[in-house]
C-alpha atoms as a PDB file:
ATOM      1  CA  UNK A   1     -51.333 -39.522-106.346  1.00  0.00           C
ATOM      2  CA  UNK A   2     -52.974 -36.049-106.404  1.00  0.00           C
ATOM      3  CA  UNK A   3     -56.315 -35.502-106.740  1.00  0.00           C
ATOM      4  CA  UNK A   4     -56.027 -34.185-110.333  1.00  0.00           C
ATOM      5  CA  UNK A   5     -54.193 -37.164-111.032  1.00  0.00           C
ATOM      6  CA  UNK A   6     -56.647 -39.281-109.740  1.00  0.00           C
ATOM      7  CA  UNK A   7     -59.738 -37.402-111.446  1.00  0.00           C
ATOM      8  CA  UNK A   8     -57.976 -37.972-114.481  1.00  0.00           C
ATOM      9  CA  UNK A   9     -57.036 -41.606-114.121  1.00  0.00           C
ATOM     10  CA  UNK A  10     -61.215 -42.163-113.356  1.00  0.00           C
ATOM     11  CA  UNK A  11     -62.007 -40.000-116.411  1.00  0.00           C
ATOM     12  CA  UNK A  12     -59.466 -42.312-118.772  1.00  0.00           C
ATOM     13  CA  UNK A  13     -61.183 -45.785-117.220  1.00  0.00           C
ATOM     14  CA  UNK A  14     -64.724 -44.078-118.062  1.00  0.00           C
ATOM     15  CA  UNK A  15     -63.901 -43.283-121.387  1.00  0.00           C
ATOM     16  CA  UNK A  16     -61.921 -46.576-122.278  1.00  0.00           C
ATOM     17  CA  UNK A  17     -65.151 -48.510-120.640  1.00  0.00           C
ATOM     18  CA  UNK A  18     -67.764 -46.742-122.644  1.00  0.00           C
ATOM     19  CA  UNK A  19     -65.795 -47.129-125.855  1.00  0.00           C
ATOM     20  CA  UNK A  20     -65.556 -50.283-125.512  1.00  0.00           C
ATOM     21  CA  UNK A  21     -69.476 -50.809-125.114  1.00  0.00           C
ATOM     22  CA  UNK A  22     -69.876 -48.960-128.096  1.00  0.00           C
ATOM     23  CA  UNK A  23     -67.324 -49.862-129.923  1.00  0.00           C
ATOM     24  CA  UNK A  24     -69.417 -53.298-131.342  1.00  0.00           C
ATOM     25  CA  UNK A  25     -72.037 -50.680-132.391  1.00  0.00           C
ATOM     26  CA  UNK A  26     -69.658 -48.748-134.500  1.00  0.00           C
ATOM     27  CA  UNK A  27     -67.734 -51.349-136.101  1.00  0.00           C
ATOM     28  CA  UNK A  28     -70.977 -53.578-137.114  1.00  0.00           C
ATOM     29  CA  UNK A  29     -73.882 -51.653-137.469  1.00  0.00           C
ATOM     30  CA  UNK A  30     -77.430 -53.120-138.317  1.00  0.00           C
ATOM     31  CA  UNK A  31     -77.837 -52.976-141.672  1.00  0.00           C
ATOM     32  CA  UNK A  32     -74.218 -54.748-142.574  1.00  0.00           C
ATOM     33  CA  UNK A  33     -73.109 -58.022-142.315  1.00  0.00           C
ATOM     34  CA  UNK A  34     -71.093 -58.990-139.771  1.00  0.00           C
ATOM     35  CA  UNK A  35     -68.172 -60.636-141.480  1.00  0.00           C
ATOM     36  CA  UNK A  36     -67.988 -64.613-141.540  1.00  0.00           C
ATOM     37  CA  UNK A  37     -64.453 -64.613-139.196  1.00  0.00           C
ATOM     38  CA  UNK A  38     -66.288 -62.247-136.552  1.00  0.00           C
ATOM     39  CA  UNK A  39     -69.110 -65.036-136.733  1.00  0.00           C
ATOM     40  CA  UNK A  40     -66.584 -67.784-136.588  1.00  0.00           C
ATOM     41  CA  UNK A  41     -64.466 -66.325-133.655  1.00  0.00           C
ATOM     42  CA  UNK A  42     -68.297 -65.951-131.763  1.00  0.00           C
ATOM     43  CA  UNK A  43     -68.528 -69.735-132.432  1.00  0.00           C
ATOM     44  CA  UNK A  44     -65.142 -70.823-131.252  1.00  0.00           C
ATOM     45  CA  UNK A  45     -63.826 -68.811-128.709  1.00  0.00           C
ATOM     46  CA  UNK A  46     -66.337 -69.260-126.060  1.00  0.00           C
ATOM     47  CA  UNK A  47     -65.119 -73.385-125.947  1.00  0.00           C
ATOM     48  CA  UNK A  48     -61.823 -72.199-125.929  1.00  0.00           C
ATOM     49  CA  UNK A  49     -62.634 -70.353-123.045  1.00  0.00           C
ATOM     50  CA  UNK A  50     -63.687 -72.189-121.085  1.00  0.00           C
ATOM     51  CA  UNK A  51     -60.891 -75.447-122.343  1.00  0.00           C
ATOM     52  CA  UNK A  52     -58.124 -72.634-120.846  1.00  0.00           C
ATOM     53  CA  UNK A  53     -59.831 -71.891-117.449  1.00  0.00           C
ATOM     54  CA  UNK A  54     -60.313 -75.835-116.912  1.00  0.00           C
ATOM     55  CA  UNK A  55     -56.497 -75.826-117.434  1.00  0.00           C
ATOM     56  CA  UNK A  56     -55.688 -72.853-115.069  1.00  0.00           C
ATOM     57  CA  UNK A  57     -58.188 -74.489-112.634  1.00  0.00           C
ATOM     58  CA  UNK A  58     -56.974 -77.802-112.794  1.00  0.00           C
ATOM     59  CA  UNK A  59     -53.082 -76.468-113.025  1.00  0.00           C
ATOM     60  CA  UNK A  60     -51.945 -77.106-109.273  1.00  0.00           C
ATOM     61  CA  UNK A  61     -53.585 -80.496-108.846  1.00  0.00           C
ATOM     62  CA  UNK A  62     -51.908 -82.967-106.902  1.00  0.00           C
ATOM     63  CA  UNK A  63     -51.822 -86.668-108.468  1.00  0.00           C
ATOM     64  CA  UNK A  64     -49.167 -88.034-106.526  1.00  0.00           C
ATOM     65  CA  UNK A  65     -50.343 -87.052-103.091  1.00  0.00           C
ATOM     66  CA  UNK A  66     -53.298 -88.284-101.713  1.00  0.00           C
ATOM     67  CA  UNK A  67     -56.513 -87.966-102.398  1.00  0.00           C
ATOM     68  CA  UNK A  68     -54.872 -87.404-106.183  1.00  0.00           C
ATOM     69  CA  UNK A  69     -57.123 -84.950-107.675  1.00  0.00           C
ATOM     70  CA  UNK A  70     -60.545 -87.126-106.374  1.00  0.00           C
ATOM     71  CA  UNK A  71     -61.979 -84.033-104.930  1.00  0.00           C
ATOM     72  CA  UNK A  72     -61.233 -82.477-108.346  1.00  0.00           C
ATOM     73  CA  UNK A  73     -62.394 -84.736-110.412  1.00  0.00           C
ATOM     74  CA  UNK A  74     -65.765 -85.402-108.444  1.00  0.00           C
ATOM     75  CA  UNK A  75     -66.130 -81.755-109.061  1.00  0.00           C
ATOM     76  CA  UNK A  76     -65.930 -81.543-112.042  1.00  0.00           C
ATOM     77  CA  UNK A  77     -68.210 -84.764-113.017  1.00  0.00           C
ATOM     78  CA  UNK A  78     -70.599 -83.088-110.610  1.00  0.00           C
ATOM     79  CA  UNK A  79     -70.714 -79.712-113.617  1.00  0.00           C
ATOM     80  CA  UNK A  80     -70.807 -81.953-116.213  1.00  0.00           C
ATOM     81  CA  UNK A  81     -73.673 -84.338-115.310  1.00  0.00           C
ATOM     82  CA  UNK A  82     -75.449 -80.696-113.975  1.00  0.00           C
ATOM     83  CA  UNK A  83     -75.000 -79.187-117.310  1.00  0.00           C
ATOM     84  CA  UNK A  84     -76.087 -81.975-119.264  1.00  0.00           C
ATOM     85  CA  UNK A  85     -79.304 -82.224-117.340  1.00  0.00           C
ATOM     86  CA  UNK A  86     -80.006 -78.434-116.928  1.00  0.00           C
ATOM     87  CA  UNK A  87     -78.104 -76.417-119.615  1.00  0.00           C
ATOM     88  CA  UNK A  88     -77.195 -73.288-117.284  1.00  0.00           C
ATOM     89  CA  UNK A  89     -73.324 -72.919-116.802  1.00  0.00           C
ATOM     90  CA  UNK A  90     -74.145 -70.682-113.430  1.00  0.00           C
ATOM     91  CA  UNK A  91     -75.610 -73.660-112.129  1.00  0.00           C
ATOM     92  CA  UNK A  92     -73.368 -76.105-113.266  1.00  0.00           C
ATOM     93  CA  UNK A  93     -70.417 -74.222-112.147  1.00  0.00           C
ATOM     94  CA  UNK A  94     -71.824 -73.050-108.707  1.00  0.00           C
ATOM     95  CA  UNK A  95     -72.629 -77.044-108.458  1.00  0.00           C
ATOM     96  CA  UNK A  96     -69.004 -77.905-108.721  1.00  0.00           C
ATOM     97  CA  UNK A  97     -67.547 -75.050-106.887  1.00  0.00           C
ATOM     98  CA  UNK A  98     -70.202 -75.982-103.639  1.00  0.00           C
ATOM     99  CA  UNK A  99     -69.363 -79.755-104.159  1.00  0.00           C
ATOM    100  CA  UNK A 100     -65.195 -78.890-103.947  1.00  0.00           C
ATOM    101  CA  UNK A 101     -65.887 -76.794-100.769  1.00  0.00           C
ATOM    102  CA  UNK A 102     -67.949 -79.451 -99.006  1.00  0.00           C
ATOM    103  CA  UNK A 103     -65.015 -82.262-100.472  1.00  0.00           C
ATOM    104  CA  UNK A 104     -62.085 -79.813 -99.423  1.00  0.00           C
ATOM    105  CA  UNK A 105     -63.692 -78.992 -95.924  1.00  0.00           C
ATOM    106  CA  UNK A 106     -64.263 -82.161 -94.667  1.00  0.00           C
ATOM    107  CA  UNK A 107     -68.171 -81.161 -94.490  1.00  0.00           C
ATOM    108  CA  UNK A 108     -69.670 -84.280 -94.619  1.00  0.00           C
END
């Protein structure tokens, strides 16, 4: 790549970021109401979220070999009781992730 290449190819990933930031601005501005399937997707999609990256996280577990999916399952009881008790999903998920490493390491 050139260098003019590459100057433009930083200028095009500036300008896509910032519109994108803005973007929210433009479309609903303060004194409208955001429409009621812009509220709904706000609602939903977050769950949905996170229900697809349990599923791509949980995609390559092994039931038939041992220890079939224990350390997985530990883990994630482990963000579940966390979250239940402390309502932060940093914590809850860096409580699961250390959990898996100590499980998967043979730390203990």
């Amino acid at each position: 790549m050139s260098s003019n290449q590459m100057l433009i190819t930083v200028g095009m990933m500036v300008v896509s970021t910032v519109f994108t930031r803005f973007l929210p601005f433009i479309a609903f501005p303060e004194h409208k109401p955001i429409p009621k399937v812009v509220t709904y997707l706000g609602q939903r999609l977050p769950y949905a979220t996170m229900g697809m990256l349990v599923v791509y996280a949980l995609k390559d577990t092994r039931i038939n070999q041992s220890p079939y999916g224990l350390y997985e399952l530990l883990s994630l009881v482990v963000i579940a009781i966390v979250h239940h008790f402390k309502n932060n999903t940093l914590l809850s998920i860096s409580a699961g992730v250390i959990v898996y490493l100590i499980l998967v390491n043979g730390w203990l």
